[in-house]
Protein backbone atom coordinates (compact mmCIF):
# COMPACT_ATOMS: atom_id res chain seq x y z
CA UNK A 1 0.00 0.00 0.00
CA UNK A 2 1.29 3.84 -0.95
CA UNK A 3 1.40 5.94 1.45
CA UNK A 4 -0.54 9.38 0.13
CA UNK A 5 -0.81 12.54 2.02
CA UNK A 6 -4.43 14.02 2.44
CA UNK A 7 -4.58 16.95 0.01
CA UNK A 8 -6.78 18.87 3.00
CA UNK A 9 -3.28 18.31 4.73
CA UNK A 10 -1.40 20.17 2.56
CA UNK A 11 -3.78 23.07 1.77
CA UNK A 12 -4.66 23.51 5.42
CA UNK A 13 -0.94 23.90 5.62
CA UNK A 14 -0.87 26.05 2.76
CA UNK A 15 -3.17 28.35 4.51
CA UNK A 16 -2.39 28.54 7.84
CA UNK A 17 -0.18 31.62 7.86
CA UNK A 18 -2.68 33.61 7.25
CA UNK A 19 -4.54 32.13 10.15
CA UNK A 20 -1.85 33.04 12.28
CA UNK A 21 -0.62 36.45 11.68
CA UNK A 22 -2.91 38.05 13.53
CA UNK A 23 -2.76 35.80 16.83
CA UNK A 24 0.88 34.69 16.60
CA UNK A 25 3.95 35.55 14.19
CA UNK A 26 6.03 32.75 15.63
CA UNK A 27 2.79 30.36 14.60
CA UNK A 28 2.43 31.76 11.16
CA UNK A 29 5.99 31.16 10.97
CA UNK A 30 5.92 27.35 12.37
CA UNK A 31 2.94 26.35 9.86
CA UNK A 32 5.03 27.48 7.14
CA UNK A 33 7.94 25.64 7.98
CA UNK A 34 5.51 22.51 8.56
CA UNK A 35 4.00 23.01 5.27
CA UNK A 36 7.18 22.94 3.31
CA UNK A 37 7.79 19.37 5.23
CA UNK A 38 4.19 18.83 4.07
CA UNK A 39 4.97 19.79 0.49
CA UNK A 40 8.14 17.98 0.47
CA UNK A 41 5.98 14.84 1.49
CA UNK A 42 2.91 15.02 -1.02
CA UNK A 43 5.40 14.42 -3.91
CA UNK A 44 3.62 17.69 -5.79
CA UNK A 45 6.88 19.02 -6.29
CA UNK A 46 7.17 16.74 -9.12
CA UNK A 47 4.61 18.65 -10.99
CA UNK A 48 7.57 21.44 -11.29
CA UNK A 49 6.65 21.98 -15.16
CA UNK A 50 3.21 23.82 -13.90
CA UNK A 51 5.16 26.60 -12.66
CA UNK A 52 6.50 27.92 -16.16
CA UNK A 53 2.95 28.84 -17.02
CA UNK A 54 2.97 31.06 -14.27
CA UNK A 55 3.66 34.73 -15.99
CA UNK A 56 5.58 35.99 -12.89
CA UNK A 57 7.78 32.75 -12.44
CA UNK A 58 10.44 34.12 -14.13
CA UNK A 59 11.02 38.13 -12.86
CA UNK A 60 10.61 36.68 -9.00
CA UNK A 61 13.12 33.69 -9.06
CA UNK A 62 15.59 36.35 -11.41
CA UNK A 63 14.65 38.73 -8.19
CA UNK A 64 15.59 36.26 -5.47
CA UNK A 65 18.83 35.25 -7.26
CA UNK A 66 19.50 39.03 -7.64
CA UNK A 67 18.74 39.36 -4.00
CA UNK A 68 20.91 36.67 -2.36
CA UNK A 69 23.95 37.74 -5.15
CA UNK A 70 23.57 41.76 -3.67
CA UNK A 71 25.53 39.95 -0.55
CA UNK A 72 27.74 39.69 -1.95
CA UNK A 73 28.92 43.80 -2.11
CA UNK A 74 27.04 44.47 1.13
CA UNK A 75 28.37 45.45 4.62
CA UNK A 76 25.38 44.50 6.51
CA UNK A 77 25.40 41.23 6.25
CA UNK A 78 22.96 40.37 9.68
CA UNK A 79 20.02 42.70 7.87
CA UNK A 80 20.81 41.51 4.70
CA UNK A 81 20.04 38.02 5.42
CA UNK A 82 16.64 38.88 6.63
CA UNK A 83 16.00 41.13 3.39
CA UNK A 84 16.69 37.45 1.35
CA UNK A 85 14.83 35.19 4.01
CA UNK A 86 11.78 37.65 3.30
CA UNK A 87 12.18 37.95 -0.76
CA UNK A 88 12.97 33.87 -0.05
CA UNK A 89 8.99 33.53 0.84
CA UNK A 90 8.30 33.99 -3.00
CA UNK A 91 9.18 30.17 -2.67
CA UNK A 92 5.88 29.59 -1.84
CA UNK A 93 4.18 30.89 -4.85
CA UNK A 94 6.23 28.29 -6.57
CA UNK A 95 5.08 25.37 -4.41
CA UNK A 96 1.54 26.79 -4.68
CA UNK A 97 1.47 26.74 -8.46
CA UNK A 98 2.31 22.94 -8.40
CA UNK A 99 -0.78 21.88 -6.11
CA UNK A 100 -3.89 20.57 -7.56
CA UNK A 101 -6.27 23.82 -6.47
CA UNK A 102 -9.96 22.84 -6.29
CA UNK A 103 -12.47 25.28 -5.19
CA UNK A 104 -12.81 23.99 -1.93
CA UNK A 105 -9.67 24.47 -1.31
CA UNK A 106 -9.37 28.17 -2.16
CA UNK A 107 -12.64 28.21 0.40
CA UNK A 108 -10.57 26.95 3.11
CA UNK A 109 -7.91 29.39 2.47
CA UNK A 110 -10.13 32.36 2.82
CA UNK A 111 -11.82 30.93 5.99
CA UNK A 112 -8.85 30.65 7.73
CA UNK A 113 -7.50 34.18 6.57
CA UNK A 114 -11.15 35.71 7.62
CA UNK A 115 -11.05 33.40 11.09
CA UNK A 116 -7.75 34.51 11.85
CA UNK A 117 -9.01 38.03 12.29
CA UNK A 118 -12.53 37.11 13.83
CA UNK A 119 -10.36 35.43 16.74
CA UNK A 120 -8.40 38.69 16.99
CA UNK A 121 -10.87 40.82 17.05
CA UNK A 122 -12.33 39.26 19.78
CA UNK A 123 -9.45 38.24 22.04
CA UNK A 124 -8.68 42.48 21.77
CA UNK A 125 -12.40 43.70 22.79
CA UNK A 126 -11.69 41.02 25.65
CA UNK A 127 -8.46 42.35 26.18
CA UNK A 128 -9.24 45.72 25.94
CA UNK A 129 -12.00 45.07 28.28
CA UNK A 130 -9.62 43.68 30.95
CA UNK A 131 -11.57 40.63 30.84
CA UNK A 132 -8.72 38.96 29.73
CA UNK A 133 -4.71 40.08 31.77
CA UNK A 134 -2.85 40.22 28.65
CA UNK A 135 -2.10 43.62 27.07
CA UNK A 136 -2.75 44.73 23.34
CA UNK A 137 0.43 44.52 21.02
CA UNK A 138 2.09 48.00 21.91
CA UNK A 139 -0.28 48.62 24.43
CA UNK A 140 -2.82 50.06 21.47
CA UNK A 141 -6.66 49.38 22.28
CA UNK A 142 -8.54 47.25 20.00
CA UNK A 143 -5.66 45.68 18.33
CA UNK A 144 -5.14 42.26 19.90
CA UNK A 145 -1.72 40.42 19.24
CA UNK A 146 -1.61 41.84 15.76
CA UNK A 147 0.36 45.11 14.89
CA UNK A 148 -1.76 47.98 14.42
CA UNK A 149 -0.51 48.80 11.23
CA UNK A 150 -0.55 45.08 9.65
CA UNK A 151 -3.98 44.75 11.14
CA UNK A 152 -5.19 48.09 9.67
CA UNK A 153 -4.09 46.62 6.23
CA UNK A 154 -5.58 42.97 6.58
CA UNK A 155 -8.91 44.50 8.02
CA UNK A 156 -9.36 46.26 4.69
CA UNK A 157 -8.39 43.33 2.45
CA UNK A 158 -11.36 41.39 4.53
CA UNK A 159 -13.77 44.48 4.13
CA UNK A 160 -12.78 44.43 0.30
CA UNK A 161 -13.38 40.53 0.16
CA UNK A 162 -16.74 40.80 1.94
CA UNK A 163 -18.16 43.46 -0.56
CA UNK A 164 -17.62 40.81 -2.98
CA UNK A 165 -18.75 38.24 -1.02
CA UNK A 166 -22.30 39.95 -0.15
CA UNK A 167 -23.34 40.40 -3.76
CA UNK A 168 -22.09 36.52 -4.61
CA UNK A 169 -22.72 34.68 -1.79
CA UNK A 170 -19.67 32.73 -2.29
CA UNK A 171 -18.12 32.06 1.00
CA UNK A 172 -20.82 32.70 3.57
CA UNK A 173 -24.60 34.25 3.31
CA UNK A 174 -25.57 37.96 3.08
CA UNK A 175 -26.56 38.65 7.04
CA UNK A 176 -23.27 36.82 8.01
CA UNK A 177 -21.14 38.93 5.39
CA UNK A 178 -22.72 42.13 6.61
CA UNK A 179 -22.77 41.05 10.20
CA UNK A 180 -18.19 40.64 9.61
CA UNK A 181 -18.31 43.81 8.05
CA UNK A 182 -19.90 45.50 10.81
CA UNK A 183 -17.77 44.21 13.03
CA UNK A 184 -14.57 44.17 10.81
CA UNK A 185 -15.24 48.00 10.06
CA UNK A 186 -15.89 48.86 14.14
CA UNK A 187 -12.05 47.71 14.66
CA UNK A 188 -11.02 49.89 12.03
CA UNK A 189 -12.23 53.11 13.56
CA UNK A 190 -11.51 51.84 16.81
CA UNK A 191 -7.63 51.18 16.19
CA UNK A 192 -5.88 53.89 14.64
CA UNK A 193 -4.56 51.68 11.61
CA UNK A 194 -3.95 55.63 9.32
CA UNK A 195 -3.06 53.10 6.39
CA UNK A 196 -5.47 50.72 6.26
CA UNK A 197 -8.30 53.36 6.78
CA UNK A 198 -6.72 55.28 3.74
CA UNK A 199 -6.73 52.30 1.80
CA UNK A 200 -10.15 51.75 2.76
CA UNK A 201 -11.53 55.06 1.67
CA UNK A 202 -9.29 54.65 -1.87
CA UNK A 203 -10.47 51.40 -3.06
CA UNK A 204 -13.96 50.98 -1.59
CA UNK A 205 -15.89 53.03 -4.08
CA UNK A 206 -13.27 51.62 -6.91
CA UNK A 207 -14.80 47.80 -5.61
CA UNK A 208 -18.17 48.92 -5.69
CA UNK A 209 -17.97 50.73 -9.16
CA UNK A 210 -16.23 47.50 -10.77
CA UNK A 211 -18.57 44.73 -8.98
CA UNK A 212 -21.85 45.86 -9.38
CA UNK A 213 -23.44 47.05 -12.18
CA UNK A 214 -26.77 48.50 -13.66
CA UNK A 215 -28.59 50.38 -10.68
CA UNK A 216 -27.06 47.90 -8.26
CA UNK A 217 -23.63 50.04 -9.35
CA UNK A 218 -25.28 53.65 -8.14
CA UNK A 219 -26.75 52.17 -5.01
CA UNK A 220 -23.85 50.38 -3.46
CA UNK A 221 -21.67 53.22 -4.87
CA UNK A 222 -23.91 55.42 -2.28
CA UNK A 223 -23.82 53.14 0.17
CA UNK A 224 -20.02 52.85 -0.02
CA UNK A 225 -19.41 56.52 -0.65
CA UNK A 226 -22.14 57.09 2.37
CA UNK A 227 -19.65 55.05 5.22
CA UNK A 228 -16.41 56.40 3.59
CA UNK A 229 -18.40 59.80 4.48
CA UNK A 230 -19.07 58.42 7.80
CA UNK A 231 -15.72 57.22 8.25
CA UNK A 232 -14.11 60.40 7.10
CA UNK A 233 -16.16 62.33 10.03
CA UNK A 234 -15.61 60.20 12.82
CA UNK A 235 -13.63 62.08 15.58
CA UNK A 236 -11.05 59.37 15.85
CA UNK A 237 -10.51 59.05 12.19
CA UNK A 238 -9.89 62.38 11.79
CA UNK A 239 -7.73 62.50 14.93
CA UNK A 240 -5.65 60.49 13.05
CA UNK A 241 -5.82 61.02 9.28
CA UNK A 242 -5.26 65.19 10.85
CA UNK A 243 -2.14 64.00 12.45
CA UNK A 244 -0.82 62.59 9.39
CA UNK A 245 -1.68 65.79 7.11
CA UNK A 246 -0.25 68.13 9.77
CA UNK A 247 3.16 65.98 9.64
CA UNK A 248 3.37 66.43 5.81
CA UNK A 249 2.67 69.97 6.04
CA UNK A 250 5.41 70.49 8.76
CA UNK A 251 8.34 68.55 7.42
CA UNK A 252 11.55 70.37 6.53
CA UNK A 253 14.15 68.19 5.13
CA UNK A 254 16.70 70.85 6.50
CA UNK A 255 15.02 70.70 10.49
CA UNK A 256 17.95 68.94 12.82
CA UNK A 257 15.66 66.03 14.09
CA UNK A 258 12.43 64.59 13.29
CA UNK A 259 10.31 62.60 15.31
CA UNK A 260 6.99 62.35 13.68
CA UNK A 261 5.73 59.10 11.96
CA UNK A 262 5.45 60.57 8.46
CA UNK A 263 8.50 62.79 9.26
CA UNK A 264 10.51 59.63 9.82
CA UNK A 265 9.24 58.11 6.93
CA UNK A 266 9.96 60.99 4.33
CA UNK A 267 13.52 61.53 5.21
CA UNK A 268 13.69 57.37 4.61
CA UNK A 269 12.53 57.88 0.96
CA UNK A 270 14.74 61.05 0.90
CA UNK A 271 17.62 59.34 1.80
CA UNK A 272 16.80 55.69 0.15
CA UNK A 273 16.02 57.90 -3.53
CA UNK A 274 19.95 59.81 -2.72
CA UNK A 275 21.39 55.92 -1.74
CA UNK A 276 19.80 54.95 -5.43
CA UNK A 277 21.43 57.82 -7.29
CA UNK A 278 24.91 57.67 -5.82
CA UNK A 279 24.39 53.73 -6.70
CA UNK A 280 21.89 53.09 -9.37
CA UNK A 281 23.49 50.66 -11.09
CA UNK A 282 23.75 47.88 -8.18
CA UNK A 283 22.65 49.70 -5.58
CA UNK A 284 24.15 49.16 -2.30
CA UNK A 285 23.73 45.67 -1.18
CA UNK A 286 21.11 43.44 0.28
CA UNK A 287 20.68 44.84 3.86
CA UNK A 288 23.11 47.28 3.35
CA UNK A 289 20.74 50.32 3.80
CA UNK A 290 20.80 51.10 7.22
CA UNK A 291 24.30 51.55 6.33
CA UNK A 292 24.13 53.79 3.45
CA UNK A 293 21.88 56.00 5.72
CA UNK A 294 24.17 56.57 8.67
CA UNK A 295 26.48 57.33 6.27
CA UNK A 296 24.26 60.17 4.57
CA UNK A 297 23.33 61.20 8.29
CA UNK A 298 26.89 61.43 9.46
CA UNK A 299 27.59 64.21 6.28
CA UNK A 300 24.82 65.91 7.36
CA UNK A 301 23.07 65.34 3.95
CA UNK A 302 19.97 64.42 5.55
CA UNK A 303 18.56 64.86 9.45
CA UNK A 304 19.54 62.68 12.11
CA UNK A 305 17.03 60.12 13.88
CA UNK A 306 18.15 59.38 16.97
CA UNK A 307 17.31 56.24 18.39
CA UNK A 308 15.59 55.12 15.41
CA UNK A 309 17.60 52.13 13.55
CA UNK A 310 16.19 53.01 9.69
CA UNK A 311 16.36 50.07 7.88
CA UNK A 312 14.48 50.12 5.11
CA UNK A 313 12.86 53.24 2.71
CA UNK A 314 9.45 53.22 4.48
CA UNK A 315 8.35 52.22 0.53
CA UNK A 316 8.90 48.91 -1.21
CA UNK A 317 9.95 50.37 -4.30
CA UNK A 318 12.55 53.04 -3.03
CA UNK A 319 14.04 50.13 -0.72
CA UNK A 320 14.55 47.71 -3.86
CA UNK A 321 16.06 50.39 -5.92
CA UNK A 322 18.28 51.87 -3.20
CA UNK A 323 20.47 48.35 -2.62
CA UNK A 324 19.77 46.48 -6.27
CA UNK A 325 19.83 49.50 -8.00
CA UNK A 326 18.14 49.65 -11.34
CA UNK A 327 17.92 46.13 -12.08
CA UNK A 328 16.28 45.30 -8.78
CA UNK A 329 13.55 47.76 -9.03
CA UNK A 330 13.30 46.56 -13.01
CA UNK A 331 12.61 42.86 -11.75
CA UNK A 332 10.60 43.72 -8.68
CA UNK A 333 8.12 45.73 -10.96
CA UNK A 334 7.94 43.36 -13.34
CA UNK A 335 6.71 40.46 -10.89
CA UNK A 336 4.03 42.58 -9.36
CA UNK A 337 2.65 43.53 -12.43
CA UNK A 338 2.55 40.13 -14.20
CA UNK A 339 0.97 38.98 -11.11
CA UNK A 340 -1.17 41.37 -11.06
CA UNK A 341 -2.37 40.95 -14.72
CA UNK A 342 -2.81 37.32 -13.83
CA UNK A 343 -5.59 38.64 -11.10
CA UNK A 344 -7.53 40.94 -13.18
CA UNK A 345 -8.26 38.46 -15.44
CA UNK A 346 -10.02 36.10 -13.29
CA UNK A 347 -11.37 39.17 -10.62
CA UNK A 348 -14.86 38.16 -11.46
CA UNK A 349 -14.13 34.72 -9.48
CA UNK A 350 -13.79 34.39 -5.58
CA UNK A 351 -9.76 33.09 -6.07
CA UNK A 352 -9.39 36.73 -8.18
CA UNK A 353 -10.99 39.05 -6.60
CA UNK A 354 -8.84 37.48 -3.38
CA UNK A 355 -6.18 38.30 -5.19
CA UNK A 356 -6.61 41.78 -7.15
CA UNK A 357 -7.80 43.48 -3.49
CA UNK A 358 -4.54 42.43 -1.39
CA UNK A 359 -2.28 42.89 -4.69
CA UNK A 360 -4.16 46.34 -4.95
CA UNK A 361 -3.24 46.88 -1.27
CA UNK A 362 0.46 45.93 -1.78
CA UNK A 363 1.04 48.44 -4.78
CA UNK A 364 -0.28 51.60 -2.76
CA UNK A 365 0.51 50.29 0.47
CA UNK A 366 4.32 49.64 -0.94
CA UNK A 367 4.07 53.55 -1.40
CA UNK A 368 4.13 54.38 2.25
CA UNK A 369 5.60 50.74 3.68
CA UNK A 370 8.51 48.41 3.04
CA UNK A 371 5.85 45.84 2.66
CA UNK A 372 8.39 43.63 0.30
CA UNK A 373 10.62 42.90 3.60
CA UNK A 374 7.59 42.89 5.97
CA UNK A 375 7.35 39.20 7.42
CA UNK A 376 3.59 38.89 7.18
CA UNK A 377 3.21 40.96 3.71
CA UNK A 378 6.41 39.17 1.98
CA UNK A 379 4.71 35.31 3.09
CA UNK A 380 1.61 36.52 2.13
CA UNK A 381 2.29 38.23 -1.44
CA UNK A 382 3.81 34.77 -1.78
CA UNK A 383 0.85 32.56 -1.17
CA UNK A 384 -1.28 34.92 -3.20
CA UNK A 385 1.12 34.12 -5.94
CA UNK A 386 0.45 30.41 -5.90
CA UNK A 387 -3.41 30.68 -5.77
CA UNK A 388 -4.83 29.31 -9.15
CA UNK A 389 -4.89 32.69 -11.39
CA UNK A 390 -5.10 31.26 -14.53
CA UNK A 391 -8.12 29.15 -13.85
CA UNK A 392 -11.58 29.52 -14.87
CA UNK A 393 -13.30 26.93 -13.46
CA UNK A 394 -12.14 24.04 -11.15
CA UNK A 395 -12.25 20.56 -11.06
């Protein structure tokens, strides 16, 4: 008798990271190690040929060889090797595109992802209720073990994936849809996530204009438009989203220290887009840019941040460029938009529309973030990657 592992085994596996982010890091990271043991064991790997169909095969594996070569000219090498262990994760959209996908199991996958976050949500009201003795992650109400800024993110992929959801009936019925979103959309304004709640004010009228249509279009277009109003009005909301504006407005790239959030973040990008043009050919290294900004600090070429280790551009495309140069930016580009192209195509379906909101998320997102070196966002742009884009129907 052959031994044959359970595919529910290996797409449960598949999955479970995004389960976990939100309650545990350390768990999201065991169930991927287990699942590559998993994947090793189901003997899909054999079905290697499937993955040259797969548009953006060929810019990510040229972008992780490019990644683990730029240590070779870098002086950091402790940051660099995280910088290729999170580019590494792309690994997974290669084992993904190997495994037999069937619609239940893209169901499963979205059930854990959305289950992940119920759990959250209600461990932090618990939490925050001091019902339960442990504290929120940085002591920040409403946001349970997850950080507030990954959380604010994930909450609006799952608000994206419910408006879908609601007119399809896909995943779960319409009261249960609407009764997430509720609840989903209360965290939001509760936790003050500035990013996800700009996202969320961005892309929910684009959803509702490119799902419904006829008269359906205009009404959930007012409904949409009517709780970005809503949103936009709340006290805390614009607490925060006023916070943000006012640090724009009052940056000087010539003041002697900055301590603000966005101020932090724009001399980053300052300094990552002087890194690139000193070195746009190779850039500086893999890890190397911490480096490369200490050294623009210590001329006095940009302001100091004390006590603030900068390690990355605060922006996924300004980071690539500043330590691959142009051929790193080149490559990195070119996988998100094949994979992106592979989405579109197939957004009418529950798999696509997955996978156009969070890609969606990563491009703008990647304008404020270094979501390409995140740990949750580099696993998870990863397992996107792998989820059956190129099908129409499934077996």
């Amino acid at each position: 008798m052959t031994f044959r592992l359970p595919d529910s085994a290996v797409f449960t596996f598949y999955a479970l990271p995004l389960f976990f982010f939100p309650l545990s890091t350390a768990g999201a990271g065991i169930s991927a190690g287990l699942f590559l043991l998993i994947y090793a064991a189901s003997g899909y790997w054999r079905r290697w040929r499937e993955i040259a169909q797969r548009s953006w095969a060929l810019p990510l594996a040229l972008l992780i060889v490019l990644t683990l070569l730029g240590l070779l000219w870098t002086e950091n090498m402790h940051f660099g090797l995280k910088v290729s262990e999170a580019t590494s994760y792309g690994v997974l959209g290669f084992m993904g595109a190997t495994l037999p996908w069937q619609e239940r199991w893209v169901r499963l996958l979205i059930r854990l992802f959305l289950g992940g976050l119920i759990i959250n949500l209600v461990l932090a009201a618990l939490m925050t209720w001091h019902i339960l003795p442990w504290a929120n992650a940085d002591h920040i109400a409403y946001t349970g073990f997850a950080d507030h800024i990954w959380l604010s993110l994930a909450l609006a992929h799952a608000l994206l994936w419910l408006l879908w959801d609601i007119r399809n009936g896909w995943n779960f019925g319409r009261w249960t849809n609407g009764a997430l979103a509720l609840l989903f959309f209360a965290q939001m304004l509760l936790t003050p996530g500035r990013s996800g709640q700009l996202l969320f004010i961005l892309f929910m009228p684009i959803a509702a204009w490119v799902l419904y249509h006829g008269r359906w279009r205009y009404w959930a277009l007012g409904a949409i438009s009517l709780t970005v109003i809503v949103l936009a009005f709340m006290p805390a909301v614009q607490t925060h989203l006023a916070v943000g504006v006012r640090e724009l407005l009052e940056f000087s790239i010539h003041q002697q220290e900055v301590e603000t959030s966005w101020g932090i973040r724009l001399v980053a990008m300052i300094g990552g887009i002087m890194i690139f043009l000193q070195h746009p050919l190779f850039g500086v290294g893999t890890g190397d840019f911490y480096n490369a900004i200490l050294a623009l600090q210590a001329h006095h070429e940009i302001p100091a941040t004390p006590g603030f280790i900068m390690n990355s551009a605060a922006n996924s495309f300004i980071s690539e460029m500043a330590v691959l140069g142009l051929p790193g930016l080149y490559l990195f580009l070119w996988f998100l938009w094949r994979l992106t192209t592979e989405a579109w195509r197939c957004r009418n379906t529950a798999v696509g529309w997955f996978a156009i909101t969070y890609i969606a998320i990563f491009w703008v997102g990647g304008a404020f973030d270094s979501l390409s070196w995140g740990y949750g966002d580099a696993i998870t742009i990863g397992l996107i990657a792998g989820l059956p884009l190129l099908r129409k129907s499934f077996t």
